[in-house]
Protein backbone atom coordinates (compact mmCIF):
# COMPACT_ATOMS: atom_id res chain seq x y z
CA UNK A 1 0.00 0.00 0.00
CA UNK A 2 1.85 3.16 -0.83
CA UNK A 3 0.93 6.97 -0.73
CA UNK A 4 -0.49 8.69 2.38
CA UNK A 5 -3.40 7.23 2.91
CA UNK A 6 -5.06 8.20 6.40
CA UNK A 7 -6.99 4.79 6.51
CA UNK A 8 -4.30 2.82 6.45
CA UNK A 9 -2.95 5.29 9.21
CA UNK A 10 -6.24 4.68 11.34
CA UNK A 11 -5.68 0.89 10.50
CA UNK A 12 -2.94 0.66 12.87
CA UNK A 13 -3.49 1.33 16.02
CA UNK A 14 -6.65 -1.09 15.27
CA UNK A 15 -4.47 -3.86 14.77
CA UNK A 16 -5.25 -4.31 10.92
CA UNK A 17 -2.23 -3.73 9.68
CA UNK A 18 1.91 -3.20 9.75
CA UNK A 19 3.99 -0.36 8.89
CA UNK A 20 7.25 -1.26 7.68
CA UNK A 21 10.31 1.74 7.12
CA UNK A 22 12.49 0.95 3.83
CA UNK A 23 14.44 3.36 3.02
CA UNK A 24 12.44 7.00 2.97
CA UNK A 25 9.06 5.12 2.96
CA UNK A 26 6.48 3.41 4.86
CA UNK A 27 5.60 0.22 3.86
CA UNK A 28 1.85 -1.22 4.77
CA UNK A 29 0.94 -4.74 5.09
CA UNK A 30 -1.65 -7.25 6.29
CA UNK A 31 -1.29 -7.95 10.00
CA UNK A 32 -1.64 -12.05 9.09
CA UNK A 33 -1.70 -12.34 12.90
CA UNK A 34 -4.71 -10.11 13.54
CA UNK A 35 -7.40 -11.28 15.13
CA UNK A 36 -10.18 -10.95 12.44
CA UNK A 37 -7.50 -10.98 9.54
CA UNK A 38 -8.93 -14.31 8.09
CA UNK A 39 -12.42 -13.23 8.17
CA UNK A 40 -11.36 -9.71 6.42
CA UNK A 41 -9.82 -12.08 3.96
CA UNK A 42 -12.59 -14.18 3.04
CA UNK A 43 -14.77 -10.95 2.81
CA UNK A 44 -12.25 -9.59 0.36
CA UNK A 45 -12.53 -12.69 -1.69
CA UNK A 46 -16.36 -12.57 -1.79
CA UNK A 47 -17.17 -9.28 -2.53
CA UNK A 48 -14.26 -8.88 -5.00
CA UNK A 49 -15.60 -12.18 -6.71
CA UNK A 50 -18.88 -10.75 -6.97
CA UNK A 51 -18.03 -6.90 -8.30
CA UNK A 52 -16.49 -8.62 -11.57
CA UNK A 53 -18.65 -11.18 -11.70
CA UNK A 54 -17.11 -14.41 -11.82
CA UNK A 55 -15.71 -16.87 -9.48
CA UNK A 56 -12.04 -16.24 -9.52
CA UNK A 57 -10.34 -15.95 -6.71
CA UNK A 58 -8.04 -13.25 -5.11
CA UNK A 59 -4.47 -14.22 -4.22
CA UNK A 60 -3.93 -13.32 -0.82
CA UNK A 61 -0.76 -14.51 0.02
CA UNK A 62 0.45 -14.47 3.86
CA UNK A 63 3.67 -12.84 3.80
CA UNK A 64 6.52 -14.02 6.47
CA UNK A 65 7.65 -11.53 8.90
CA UNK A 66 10.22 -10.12 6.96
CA UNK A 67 8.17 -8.31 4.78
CA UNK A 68 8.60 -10.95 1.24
């Protein structure tokens, strides 16, 4: 997730998500150890199914702690 975005901001302190420094930016990512990340997930996957109208899925790959 790049740019400024002030949801992702409010997304931390909620437990959604990490912030990662590399460099000069801020890097956002799924907090995979949240406690409603898998259900956020499988929202994600249904609603995004049903916007373009077929049943493929989203790739949402758990990244390790490292950031990869």
């Amino acid at each position: 997730m790049a740019g400024r975005s002030p949801g992702a901001r409010a997304c931390l302190p909620a437990g959604l998500l990490r912030r990662e420094t590399r460099g000069n930016r801020q890097v956002y990512s799924a907090n995979t150890s949240g406690l409603i990340f898998v259900e956020l997930a499988s929202i994600l996957r249904k609603t995004s199914a049903m916007a373009d109208g077929s049943d493929a899925q989203i790739d949402l790959r758990v990244e390790g702690n490292d950031g990869r």
